[in-house]
N, C-alpha and C. Protein backbone atom coordinates (compact mmCIF):
# COMPACT_ATOMS: atom_id res chain seq x y z
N UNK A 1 8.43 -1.51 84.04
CA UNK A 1 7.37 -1.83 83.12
C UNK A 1 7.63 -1.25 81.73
N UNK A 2 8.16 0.12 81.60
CA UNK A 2 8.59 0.44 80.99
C UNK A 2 9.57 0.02 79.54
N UNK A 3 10.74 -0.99 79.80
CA UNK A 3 11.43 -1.88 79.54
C UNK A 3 9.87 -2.89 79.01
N UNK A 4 9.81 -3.24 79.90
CA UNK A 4 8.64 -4.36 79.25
C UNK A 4 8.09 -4.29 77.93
N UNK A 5 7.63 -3.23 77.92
CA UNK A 5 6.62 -2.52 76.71
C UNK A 5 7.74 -2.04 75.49
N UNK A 6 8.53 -1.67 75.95
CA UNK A 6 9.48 -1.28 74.68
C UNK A 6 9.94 -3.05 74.22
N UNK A 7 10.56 -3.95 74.76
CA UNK A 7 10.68 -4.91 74.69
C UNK A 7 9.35 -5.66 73.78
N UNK A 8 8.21 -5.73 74.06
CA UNK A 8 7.12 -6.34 73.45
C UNK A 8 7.06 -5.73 72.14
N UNK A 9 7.61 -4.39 72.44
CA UNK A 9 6.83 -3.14 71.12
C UNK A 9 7.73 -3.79 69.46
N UNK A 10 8.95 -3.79 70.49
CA UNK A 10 10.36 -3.98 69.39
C UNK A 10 10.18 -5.20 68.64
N UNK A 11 9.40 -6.57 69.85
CA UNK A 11 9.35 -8.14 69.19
C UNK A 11 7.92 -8.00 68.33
N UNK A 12 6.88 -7.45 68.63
CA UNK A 12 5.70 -7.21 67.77
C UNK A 12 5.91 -6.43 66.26
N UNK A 13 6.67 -5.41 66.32
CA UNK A 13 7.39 -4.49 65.18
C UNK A 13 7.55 -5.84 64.44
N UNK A 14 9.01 -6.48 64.93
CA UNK A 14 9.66 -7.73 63.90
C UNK A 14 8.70 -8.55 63.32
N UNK A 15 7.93 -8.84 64.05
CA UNK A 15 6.79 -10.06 63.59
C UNK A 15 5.82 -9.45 62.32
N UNK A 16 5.70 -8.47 62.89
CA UNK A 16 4.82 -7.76 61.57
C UNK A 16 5.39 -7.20 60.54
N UNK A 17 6.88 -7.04 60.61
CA UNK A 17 7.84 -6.74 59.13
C UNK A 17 7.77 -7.98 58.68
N UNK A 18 7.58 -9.63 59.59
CA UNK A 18 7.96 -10.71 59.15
C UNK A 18 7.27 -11.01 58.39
N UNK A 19 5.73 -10.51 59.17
CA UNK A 19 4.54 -11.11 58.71
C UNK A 19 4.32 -10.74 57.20
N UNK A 20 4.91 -9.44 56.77
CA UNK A 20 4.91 -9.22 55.32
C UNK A 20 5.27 -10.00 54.53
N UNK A 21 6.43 -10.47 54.71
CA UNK A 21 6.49 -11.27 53.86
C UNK A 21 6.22 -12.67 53.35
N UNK A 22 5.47 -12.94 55.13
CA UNK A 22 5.50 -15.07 55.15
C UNK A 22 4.17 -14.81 54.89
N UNK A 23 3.21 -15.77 54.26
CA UNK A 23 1.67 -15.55 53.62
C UNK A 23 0.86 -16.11 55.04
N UNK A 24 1.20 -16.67 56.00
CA UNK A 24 0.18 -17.32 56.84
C UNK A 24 0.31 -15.74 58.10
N UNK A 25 1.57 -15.17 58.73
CA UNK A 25 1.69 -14.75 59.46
C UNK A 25 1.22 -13.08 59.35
N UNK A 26 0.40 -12.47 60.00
CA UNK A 26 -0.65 -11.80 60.04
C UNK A 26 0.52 -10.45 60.52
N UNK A 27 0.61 -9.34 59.12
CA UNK A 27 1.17 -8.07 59.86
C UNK A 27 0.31 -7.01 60.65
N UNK A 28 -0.66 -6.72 60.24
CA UNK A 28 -1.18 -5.49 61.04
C UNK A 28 -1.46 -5.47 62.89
N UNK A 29 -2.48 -6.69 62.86
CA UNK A 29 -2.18 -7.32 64.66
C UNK A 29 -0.95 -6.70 65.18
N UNK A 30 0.08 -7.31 64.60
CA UNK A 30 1.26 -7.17 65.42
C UNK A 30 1.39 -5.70 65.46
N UNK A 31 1.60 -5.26 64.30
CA UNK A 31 1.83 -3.60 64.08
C UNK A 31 1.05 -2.81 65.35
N UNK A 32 -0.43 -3.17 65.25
CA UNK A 32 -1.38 -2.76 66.33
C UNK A 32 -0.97 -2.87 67.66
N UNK A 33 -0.26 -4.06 68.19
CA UNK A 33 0.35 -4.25 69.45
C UNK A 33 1.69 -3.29 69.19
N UNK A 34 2.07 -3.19 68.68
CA UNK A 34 3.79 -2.66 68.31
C UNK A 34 3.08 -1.56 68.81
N UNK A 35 2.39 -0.64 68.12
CA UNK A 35 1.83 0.86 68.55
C UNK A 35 1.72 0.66 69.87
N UNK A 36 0.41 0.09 70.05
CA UNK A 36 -0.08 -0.11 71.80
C UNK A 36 1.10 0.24 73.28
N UNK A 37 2.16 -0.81 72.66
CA UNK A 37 3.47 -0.71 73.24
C UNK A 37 4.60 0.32 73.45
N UNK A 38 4.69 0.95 72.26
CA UNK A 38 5.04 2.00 72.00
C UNK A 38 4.33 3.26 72.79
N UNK A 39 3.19 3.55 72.87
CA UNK A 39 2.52 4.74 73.38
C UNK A 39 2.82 4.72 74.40
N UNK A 40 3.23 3.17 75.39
CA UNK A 40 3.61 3.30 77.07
C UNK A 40 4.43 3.27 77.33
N UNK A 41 5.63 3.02 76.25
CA UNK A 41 7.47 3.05 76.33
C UNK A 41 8.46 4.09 75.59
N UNK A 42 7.56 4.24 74.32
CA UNK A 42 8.33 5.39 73.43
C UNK A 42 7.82 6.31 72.73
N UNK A 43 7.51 7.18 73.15
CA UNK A 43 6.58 7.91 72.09
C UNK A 43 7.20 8.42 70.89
N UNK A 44 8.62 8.22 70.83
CA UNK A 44 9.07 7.81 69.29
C UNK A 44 9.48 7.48 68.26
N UNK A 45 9.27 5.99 68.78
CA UNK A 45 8.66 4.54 68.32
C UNK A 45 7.59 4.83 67.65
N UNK A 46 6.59 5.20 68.74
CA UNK A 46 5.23 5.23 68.10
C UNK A 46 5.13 6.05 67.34
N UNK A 47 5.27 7.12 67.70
CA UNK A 47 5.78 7.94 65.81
C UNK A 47 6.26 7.44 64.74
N UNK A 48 7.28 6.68 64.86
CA UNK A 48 7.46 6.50 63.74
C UNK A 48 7.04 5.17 62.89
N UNK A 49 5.83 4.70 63.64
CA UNK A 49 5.48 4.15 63.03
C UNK A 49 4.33 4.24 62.32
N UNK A 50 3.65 5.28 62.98
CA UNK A 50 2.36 6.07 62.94
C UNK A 50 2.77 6.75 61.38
N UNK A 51 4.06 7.41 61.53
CA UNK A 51 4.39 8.10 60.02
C UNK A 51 5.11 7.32 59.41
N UNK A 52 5.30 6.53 59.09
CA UNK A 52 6.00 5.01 58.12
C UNK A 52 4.74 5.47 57.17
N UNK A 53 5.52 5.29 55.53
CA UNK A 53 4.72 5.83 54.46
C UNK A 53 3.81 4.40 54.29
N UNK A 54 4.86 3.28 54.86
CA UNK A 54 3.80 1.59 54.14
C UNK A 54 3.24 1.20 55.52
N UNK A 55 3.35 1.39 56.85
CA UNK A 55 3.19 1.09 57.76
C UNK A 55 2.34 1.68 58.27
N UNK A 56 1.99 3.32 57.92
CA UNK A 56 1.70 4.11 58.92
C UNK A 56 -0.15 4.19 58.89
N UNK A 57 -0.75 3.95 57.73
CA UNK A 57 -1.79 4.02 57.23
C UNK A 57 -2.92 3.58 57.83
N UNK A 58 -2.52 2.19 57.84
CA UNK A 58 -3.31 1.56 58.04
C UNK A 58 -3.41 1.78 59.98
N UNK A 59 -2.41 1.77 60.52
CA UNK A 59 -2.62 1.87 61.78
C UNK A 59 -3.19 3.49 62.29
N UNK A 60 -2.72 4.00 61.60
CA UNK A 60 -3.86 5.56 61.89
C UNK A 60 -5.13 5.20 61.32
N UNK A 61 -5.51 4.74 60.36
CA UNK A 61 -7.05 4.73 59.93
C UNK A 61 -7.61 3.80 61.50
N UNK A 62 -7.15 2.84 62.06
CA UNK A 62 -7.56 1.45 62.75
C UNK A 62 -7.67 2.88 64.12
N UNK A 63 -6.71 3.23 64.48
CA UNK A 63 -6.43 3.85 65.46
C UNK A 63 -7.41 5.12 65.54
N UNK A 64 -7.57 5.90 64.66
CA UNK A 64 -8.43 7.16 64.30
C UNK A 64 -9.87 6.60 64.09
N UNK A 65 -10.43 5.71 63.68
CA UNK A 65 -11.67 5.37 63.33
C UNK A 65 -11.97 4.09 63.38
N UNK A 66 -11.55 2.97 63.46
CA UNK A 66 -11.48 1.54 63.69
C UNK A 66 -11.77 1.34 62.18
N UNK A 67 -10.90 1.69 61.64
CA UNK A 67 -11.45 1.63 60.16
C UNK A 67 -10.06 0.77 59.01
N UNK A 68 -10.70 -0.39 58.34
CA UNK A 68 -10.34 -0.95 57.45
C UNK A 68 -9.88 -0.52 55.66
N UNK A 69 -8.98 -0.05 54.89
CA UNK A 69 -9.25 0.14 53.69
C UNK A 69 -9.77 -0.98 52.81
N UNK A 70 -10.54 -0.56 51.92
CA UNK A 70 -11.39 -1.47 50.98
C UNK A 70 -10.35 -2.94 50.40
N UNK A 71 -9.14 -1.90 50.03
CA UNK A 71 -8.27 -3.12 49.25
C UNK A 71 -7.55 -4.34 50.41
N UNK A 72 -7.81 -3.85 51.54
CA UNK A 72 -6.83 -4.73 53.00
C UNK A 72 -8.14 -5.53 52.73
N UNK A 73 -9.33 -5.07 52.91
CA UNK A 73 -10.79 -5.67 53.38
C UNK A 73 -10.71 -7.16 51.91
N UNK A 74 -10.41 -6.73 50.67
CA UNK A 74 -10.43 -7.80 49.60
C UNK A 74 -9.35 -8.71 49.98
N UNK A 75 -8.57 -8.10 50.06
CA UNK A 75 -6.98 -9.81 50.05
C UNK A 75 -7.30 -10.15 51.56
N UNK A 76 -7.78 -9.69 52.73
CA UNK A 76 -7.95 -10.64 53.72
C UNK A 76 -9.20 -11.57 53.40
N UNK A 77 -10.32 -11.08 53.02
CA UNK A 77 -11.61 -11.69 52.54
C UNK A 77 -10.60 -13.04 51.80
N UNK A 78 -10.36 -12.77 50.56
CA UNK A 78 -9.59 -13.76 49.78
C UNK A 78 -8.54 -14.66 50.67
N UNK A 79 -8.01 -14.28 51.60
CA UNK A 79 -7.08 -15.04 52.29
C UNK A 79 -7.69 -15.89 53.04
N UNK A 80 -8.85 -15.24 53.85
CA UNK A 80 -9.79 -16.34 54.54
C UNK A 80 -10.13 -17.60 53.67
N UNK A 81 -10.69 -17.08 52.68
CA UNK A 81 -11.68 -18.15 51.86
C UNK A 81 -10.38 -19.06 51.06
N UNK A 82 -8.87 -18.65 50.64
CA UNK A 82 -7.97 -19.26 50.21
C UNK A 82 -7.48 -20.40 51.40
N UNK A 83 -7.61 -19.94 52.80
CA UNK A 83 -7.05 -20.85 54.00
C UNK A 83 -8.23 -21.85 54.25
N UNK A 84 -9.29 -21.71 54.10
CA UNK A 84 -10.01 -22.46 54.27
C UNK A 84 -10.17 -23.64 53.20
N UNK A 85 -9.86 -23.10 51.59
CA UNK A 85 -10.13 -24.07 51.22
C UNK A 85 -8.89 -25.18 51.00
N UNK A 86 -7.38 -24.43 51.57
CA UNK A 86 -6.54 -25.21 51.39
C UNK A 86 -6.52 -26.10 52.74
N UNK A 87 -6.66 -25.69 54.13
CA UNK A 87 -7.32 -26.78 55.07
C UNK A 87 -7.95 -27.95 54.67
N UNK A 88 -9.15 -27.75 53.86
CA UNK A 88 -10.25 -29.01 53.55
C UNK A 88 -9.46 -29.55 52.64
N UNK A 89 -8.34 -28.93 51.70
CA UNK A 89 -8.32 -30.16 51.09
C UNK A 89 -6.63 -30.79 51.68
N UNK A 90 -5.98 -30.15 52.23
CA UNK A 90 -4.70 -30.80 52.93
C UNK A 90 -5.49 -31.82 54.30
N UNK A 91 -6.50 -31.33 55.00
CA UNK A 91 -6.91 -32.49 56.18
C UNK A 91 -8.09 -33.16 55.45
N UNK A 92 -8.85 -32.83 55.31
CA UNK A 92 -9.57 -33.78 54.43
C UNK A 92 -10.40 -34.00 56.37
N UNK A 93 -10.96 -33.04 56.87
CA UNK A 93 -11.60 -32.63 58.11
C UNK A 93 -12.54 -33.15 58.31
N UNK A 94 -12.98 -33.45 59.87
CA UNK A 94 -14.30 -34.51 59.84
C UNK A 94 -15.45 -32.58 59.49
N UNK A 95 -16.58 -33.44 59.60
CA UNK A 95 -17.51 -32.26 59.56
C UNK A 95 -17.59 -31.20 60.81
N UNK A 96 -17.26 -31.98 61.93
CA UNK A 96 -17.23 -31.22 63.41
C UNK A 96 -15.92 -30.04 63.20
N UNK A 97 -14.89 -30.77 62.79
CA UNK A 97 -13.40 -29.54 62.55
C UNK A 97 -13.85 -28.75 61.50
N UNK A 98 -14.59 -29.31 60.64
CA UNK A 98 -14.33 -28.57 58.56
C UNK A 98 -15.45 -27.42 59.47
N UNK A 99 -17.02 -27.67 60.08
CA UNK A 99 -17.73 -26.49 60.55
C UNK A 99 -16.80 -25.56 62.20
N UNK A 100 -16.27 -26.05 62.78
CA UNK A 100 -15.72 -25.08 63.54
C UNK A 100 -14.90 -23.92 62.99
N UNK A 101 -13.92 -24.60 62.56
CA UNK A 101 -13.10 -23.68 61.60
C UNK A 101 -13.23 -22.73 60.63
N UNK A 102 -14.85 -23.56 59.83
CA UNK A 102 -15.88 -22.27 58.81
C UNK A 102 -16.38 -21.50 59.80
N UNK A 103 -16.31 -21.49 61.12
CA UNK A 103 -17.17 -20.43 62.15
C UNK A 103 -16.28 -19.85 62.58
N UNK A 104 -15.49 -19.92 63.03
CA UNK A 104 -13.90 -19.03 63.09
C UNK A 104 -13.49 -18.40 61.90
N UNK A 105 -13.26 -18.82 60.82
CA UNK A 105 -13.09 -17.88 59.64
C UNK A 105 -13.96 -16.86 59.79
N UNK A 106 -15.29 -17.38 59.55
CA UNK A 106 -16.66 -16.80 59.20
C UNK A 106 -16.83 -15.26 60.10
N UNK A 107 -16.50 -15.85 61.13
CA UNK A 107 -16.65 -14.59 62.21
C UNK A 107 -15.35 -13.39 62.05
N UNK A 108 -14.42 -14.09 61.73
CA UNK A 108 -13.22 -13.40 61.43
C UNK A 108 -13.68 -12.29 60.34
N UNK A 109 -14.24 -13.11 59.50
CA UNK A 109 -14.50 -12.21 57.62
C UNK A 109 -15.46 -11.43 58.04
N UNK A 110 -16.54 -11.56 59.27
CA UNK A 110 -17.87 -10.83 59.16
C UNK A 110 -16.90 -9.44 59.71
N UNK A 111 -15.92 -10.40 60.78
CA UNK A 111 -15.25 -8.86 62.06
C UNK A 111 -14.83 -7.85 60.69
N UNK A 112 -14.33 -7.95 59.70
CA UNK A 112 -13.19 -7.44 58.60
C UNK A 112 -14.38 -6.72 57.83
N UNK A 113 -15.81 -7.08 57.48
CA UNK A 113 -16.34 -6.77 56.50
C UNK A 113 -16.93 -5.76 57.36
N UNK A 114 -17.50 -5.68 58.63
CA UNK A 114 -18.30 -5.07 58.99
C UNK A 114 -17.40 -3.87 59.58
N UNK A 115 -16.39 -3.05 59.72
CA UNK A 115 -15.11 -2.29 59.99
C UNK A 115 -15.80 -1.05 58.79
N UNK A 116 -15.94 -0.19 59.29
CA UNK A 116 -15.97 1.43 58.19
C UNK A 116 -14.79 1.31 57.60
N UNK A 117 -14.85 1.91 56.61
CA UNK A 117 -14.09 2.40 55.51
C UNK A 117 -13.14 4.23 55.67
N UNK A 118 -11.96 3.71 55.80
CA UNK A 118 -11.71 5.55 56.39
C UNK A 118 -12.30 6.34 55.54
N UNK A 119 -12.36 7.08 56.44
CA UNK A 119 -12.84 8.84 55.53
C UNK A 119 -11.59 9.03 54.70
N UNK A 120 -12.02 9.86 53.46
CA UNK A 120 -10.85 10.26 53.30
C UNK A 120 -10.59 12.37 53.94
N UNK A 121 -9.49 12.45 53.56
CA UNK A 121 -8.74 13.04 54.35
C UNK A 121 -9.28 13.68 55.73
């Protein structure tokens, strides 16, 4: 099982270095699983990702407090409301898809807005 989890930890890591840079593909998730994985295969793995100066932050605030920083909380807000409006106008959506999809965002942005703010230190 062991193997397993280092295996998942290593392909979740990649996806979320990927995710930096491709605009649709979501880094922290992955990062979050990368940790998860890590704590049951390597503990240091998970170190070092925990202490990664660009990496490490955000997954200790999430991990320590379930907590969002203000500036992650603005460009995902903005990313929601940017994906949505480039959807409506690339499908051009009946009203049944254009409102499901505003309720999936919607719930997404409320999950992101409603997240504490870390303490600081």
């Amino acid at each position: 099982m062991r193997s397993l989890y280092m295996a998942a930890g290593l392909l979740m890591t990649a996806l979320g270095i990927i995710g930096a840079f491709l605009p649709l593909l979501p880094t922290t998730p992955f990062l979050l699983v990368a940790v998860w994985c890590f704590s049951r295969s390597s503990p240091r793995l998970e170190q070092w990702l925990l202490d990664h100066p660009t990496l490490g932050p955000p997954l200790t605030n999430w991990r320590r407090e379930g907590a969002i920083a203000g500036r992650a909380k603005a460009i995902a807000i903005c990313l929601i409301v940017a994906s949505y409006g480039f959807f409506w106008y690339r499908t051009a959506p009946s009203p049944v898809l254009a409102v499901s999809v505003g309720l999936i965002l919607s719930a997404s942005a409320l999950f992101i807005l409603t997240r504490p703010l870390p303490k600081k230190g």
